[in-house]
N, C-alpha and C. Protein backbone atom coordinates (compact mmCIF):
# COMPACT_ATOMS: atom_id res chain seq x y z
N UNK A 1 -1.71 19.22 32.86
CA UNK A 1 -2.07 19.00 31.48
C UNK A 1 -3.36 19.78 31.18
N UNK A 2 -3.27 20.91 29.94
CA UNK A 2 -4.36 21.16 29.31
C UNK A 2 -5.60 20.59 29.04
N UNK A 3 -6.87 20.72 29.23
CA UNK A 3 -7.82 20.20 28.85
C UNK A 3 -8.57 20.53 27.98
N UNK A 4 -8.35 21.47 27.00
CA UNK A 4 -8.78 21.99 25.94
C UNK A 4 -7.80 21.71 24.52
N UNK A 5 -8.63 22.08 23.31
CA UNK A 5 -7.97 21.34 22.24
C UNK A 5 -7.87 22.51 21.22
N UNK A 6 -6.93 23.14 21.24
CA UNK A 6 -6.26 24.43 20.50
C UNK A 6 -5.69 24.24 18.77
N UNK A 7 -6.94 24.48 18.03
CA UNK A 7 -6.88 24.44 16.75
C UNK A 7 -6.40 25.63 16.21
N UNK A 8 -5.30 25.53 15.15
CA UNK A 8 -4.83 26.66 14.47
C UNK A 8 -4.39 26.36 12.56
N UNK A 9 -4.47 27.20 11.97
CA UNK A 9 -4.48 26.92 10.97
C UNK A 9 -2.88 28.00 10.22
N UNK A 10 -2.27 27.34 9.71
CA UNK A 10 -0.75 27.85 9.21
C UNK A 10 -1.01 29.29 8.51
N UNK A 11 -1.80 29.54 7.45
CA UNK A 11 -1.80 30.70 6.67
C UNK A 11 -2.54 31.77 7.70
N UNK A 12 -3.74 31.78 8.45
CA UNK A 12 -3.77 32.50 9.62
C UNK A 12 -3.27 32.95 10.74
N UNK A 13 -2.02 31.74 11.30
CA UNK A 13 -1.31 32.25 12.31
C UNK A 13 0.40 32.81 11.56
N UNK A 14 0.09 33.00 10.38
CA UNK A 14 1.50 33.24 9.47
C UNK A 14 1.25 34.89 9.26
N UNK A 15 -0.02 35.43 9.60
CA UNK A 15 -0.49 36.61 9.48
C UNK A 15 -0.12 37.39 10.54
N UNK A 16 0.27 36.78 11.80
CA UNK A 16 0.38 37.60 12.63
C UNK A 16 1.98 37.01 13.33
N UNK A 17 2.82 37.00 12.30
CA UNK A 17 3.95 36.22 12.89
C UNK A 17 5.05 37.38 12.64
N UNK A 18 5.90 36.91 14.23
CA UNK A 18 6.90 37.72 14.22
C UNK A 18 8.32 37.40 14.13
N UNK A 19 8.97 38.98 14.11
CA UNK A 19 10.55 38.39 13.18
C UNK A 19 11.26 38.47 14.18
N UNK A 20 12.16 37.06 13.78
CA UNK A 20 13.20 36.66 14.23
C UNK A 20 14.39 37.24 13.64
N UNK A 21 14.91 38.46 14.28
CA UNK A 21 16.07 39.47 13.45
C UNK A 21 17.45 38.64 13.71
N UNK A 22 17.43 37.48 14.67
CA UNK A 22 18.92 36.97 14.86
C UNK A 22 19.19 36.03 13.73
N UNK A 23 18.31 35.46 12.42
CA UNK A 23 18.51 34.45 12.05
C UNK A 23 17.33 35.75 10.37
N UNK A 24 16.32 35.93 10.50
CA UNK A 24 16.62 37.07 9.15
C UNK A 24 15.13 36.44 8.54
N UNK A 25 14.31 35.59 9.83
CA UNK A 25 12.99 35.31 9.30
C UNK A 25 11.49 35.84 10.08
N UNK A 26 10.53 36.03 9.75
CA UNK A 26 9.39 35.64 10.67
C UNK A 26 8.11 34.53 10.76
N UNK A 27 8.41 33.98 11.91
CA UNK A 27 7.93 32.58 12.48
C UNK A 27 6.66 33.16 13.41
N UNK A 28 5.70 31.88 13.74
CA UNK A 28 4.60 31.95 14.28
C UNK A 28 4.31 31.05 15.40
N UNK A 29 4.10 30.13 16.46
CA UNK A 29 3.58 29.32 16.87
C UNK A 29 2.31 28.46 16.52
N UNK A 30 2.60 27.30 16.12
CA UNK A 30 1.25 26.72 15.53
C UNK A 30 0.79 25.53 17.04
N UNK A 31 1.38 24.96 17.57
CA UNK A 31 1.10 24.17 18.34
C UNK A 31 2.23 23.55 19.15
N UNK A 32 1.78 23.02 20.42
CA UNK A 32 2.80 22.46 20.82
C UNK A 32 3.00 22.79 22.83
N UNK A 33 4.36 22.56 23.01
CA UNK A 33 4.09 23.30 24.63
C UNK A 33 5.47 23.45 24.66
N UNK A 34 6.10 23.90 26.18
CA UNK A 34 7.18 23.62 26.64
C UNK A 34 8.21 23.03 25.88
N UNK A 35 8.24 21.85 25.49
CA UNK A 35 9.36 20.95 25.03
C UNK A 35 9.47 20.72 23.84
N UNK A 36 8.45 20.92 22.88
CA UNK A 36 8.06 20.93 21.35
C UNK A 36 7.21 21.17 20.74
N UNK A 37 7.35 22.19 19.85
CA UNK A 37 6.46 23.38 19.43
C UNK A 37 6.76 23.16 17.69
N UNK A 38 5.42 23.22 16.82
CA UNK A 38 5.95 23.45 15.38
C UNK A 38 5.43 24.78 15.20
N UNK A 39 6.22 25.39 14.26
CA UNK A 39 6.18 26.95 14.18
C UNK A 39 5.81 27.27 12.52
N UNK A 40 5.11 28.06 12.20
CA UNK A 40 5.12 28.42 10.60
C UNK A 40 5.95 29.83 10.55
N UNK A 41 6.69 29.57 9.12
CA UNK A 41 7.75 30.22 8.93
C UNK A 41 7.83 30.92 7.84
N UNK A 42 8.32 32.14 6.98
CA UNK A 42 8.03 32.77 5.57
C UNK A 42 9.44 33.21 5.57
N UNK A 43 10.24 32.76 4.36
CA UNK A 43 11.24 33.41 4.19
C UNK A 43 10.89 33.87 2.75
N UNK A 44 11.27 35.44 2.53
CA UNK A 44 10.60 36.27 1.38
C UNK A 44 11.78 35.74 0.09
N UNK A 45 10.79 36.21 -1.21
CA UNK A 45 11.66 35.78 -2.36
C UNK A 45 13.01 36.29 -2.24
N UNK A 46 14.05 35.99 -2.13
CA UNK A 46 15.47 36.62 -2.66
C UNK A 46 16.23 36.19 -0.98
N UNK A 47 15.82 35.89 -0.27
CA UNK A 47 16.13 35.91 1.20
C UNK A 47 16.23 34.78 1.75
N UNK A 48 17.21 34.95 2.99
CA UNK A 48 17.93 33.31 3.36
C UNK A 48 18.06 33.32 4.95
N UNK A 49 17.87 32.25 5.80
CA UNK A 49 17.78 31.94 7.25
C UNK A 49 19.86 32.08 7.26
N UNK A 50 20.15 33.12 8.26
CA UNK A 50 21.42 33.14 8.63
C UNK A 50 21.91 31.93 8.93
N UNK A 51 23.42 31.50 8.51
CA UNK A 51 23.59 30.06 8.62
C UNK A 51 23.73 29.66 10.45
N UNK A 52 23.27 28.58 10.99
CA UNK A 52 23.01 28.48 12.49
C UNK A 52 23.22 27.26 12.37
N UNK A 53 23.30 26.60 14.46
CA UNK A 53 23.37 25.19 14.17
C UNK A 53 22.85 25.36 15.74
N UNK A 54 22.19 24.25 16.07
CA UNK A 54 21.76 23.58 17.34
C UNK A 54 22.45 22.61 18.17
N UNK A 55 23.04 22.86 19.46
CA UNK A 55 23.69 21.81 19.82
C UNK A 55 23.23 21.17 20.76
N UNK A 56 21.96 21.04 20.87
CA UNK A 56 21.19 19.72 20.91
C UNK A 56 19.46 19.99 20.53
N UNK A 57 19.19 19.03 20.25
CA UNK A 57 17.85 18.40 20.00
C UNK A 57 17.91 19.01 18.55
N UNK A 58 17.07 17.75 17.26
CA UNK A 58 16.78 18.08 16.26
C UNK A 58 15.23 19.03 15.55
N UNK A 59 15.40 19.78 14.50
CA UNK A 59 14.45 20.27 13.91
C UNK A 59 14.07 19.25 12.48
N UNK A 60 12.77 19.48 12.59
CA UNK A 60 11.91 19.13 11.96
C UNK A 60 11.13 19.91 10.39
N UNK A 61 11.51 20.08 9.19
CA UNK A 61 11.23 20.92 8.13
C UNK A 61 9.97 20.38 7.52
N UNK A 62 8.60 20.94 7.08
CA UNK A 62 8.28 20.58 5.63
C UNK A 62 7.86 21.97 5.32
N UNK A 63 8.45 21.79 4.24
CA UNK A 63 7.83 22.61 2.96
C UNK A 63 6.51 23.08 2.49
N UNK A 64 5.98 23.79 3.11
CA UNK A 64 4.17 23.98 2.39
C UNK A 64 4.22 24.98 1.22
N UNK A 65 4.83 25.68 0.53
CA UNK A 65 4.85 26.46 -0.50
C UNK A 65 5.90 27.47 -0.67
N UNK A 66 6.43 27.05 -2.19
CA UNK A 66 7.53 27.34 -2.96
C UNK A 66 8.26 26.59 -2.63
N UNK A 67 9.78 26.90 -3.24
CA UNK A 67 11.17 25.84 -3.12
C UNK A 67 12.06 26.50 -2.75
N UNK A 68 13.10 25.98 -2.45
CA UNK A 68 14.38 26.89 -1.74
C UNK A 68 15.71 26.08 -2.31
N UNK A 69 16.59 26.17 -1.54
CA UNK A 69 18.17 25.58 -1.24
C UNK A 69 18.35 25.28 -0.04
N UNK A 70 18.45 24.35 0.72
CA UNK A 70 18.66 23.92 1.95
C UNK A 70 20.10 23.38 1.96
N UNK A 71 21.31 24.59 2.60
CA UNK A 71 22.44 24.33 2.81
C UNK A 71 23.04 23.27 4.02
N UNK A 72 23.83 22.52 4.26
CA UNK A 72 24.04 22.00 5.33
C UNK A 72 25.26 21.79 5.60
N UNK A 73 26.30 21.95 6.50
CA UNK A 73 27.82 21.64 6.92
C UNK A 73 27.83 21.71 8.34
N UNK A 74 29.08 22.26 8.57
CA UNK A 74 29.86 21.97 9.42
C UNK A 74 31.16 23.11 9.79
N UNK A 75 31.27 23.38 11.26
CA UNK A 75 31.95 24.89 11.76
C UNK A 75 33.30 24.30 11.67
N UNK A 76 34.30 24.93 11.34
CA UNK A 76 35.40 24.09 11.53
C UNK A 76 36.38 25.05 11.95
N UNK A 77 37.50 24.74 12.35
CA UNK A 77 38.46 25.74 12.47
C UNK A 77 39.20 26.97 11.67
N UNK A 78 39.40 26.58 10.45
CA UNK A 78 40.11 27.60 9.43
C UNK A 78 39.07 27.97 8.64
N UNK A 79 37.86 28.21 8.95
CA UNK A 79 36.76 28.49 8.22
C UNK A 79 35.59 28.84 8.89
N UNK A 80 34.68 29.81 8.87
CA UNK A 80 33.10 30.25 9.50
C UNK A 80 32.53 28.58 8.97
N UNK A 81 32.22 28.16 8.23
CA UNK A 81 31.44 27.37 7.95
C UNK A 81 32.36 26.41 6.59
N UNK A 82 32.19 24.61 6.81
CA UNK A 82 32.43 24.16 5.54
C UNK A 82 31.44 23.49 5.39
N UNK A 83 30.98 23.74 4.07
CA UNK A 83 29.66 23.26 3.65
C UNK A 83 29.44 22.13 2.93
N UNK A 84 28.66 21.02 3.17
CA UNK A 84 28.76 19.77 2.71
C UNK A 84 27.93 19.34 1.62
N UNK A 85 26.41 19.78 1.33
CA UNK A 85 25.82 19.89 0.69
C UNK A 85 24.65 20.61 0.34
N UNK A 86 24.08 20.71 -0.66
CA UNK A 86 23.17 21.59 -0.85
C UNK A 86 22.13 21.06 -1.78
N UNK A 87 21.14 21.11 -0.98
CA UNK A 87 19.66 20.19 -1.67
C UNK A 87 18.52 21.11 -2.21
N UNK A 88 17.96 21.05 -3.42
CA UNK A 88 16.84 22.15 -3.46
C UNK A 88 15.40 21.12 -2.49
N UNK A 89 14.69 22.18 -2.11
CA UNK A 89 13.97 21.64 -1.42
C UNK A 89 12.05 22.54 -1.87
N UNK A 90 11.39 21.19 -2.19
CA UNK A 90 10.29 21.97 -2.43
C UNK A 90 9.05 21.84 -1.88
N UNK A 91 7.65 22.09 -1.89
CA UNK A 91 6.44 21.69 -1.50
C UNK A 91 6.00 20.53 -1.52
N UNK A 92 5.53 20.39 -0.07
CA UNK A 92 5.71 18.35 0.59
C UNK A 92 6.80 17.97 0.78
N UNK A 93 8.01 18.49 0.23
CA UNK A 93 9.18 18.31 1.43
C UNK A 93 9.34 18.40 2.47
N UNK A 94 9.48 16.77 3.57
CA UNK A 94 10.16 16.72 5.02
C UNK A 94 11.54 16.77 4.56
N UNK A 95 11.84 17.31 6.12
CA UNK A 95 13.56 16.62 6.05
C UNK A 95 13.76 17.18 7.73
N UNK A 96 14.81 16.22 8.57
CA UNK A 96 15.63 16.34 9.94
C UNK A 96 16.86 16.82 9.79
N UNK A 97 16.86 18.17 10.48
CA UNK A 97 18.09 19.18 10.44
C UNK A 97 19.07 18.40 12.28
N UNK A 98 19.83 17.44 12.38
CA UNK A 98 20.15 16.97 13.27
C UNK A 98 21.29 18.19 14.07
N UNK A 99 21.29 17.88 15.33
CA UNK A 99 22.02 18.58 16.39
C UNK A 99 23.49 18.89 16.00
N UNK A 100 24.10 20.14 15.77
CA UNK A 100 25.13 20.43 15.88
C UNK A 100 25.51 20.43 13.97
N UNK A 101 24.53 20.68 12.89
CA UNK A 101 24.29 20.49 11.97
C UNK A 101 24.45 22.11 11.49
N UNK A 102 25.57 22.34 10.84
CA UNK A 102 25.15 24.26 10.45
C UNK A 102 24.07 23.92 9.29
N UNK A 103 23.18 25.05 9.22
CA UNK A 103 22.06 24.60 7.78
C UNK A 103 21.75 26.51 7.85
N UNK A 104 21.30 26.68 6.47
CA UNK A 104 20.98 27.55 6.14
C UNK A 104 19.85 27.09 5.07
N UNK A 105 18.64 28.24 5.28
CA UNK A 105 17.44 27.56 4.19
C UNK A 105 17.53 28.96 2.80
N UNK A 106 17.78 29.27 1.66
CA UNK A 106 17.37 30.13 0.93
C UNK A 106 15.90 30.20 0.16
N UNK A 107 15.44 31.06 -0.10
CA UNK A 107 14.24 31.17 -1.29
C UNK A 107 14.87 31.48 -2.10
N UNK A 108 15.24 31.04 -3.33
CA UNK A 108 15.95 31.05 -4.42
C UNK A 108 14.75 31.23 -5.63
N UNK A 109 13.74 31.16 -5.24
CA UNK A 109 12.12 30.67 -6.05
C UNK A 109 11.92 32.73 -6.49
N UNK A 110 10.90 32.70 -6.96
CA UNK A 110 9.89 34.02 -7.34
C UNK A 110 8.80 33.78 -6.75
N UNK A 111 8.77 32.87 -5.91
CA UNK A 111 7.59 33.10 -4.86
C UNK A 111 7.69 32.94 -3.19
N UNK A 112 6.89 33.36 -2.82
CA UNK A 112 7.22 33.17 -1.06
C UNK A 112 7.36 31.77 -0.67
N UNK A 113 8.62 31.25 0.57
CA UNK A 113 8.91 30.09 0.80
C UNK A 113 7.99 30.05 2.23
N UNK A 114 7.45 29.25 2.20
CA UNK A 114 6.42 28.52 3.78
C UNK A 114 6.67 27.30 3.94
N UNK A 115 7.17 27.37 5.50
CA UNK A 115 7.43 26.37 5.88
C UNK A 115 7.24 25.80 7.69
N UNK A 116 7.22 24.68 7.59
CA UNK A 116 6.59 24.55 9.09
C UNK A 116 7.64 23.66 9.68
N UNK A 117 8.38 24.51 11.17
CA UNK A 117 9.46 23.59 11.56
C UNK A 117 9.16 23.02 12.86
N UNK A 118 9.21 22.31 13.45
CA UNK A 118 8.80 21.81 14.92
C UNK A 118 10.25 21.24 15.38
N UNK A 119 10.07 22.14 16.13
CA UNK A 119 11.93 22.02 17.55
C UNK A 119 11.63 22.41 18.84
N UNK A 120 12.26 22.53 19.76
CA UNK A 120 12.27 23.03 20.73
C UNK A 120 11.98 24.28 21.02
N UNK A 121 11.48 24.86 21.83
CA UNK A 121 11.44 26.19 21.83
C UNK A 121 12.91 27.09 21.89
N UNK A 122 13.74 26.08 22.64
CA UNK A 122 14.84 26.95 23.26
C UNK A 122 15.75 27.02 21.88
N UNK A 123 15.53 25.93 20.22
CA UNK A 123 16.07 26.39 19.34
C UNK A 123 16.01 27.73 18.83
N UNK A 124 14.94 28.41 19.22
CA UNK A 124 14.90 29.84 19.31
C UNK A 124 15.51 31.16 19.70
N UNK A 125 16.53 30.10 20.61
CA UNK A 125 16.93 31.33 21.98
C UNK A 125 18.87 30.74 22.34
N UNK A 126 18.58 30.40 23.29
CA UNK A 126 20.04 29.76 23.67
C UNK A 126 20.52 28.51 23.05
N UNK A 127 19.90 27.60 22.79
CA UNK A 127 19.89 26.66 21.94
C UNK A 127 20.35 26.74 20.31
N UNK A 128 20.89 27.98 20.23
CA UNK A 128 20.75 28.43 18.49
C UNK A 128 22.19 29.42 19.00
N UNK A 129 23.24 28.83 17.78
CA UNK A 129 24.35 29.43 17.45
C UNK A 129 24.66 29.77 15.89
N UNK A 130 24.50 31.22 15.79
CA UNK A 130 24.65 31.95 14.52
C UNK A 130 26.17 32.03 14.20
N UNK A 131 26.72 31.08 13.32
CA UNK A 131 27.76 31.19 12.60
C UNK A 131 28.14 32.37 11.28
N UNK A 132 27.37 32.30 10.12
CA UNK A 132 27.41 33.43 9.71
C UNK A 132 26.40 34.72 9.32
N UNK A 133 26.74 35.65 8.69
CA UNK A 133 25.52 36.87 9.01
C UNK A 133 24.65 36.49 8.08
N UNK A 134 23.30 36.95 8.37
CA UNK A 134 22.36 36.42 6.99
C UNK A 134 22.98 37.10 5.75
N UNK A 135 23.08 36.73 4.60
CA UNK A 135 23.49 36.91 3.45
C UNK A 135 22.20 36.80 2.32
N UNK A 136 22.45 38.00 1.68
CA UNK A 136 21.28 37.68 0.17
C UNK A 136 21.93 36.62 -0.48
N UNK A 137 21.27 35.64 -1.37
CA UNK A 137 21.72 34.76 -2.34
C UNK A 137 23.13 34.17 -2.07
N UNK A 138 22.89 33.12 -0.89
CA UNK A 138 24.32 32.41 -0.48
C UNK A 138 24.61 31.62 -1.65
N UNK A 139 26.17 31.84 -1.34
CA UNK A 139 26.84 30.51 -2.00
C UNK A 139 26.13 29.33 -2.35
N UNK A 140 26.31 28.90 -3.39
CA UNK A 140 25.79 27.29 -3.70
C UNK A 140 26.97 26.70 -3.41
């Protein structure tokens, strides 16, 4: 266990954050270790997180500036994705993206979407299944 106390602040470590080309965003590390990490995130005006799903452990959303569309369904057989609902989502919005959950986030706004997600690290990597390709201005 660490013995030091690692302060970071979201709009500074959002400055030096890098892109995630499998999913169509760039994310940062804000805190955390090994097993759970919250990350700050910018998806640009007009632009949307490729639709994905986790099949295990849940993510964690809030909203720190602008609003979006937060898609959510389900992979099914005769279809890439069927989609169940779709919530606008804005600043001071939480919400739990649960395991095995397809979700896609859009900026639908005229301003930049920031947001801070805390998951696993490995939702990053093997833990993360890209269903469809990122798309400008998904389906509602």
């Amino acid at each position: 266990m660490k013995n030091d106390l690692k302060v970071s602040h979201w709009a500074h470590e959002l400055s030096n954050a890098i892109p995630d080309k499998a999913v169509g965003i760039s994310l940062a590390p804000l805190a955390g270790d090994d097993l759970f990490t919250s990350y700050v995130a910018e998806i640009p005006v007009g632009a949307c997180v490729a639709a994905h799903y986790h099949p295990k452990g849940i993510e964690i959303y809030q909203i720190l500036a602008g609003k979006g569309l937060m898609k959510i369904g389900s992979v099914t057989a005769d279809q890439p994705v069927r989609w169940d609902q779709c919530r606008e989502v804005t600043s001071g919005d939480f919400f739990t993206i649960h395991p095995g959950i397809v979700h896609q986030l859009e900026n639908n706004s005229l301003e930049r979407l920031i947001l801070i997600v805390t998951c696993s690290p490995t939702n990053l990597s093997y833990n993360r299944i890209v269903t469809e390709q990122k798309v400008e201005n998904a389906a509602r």
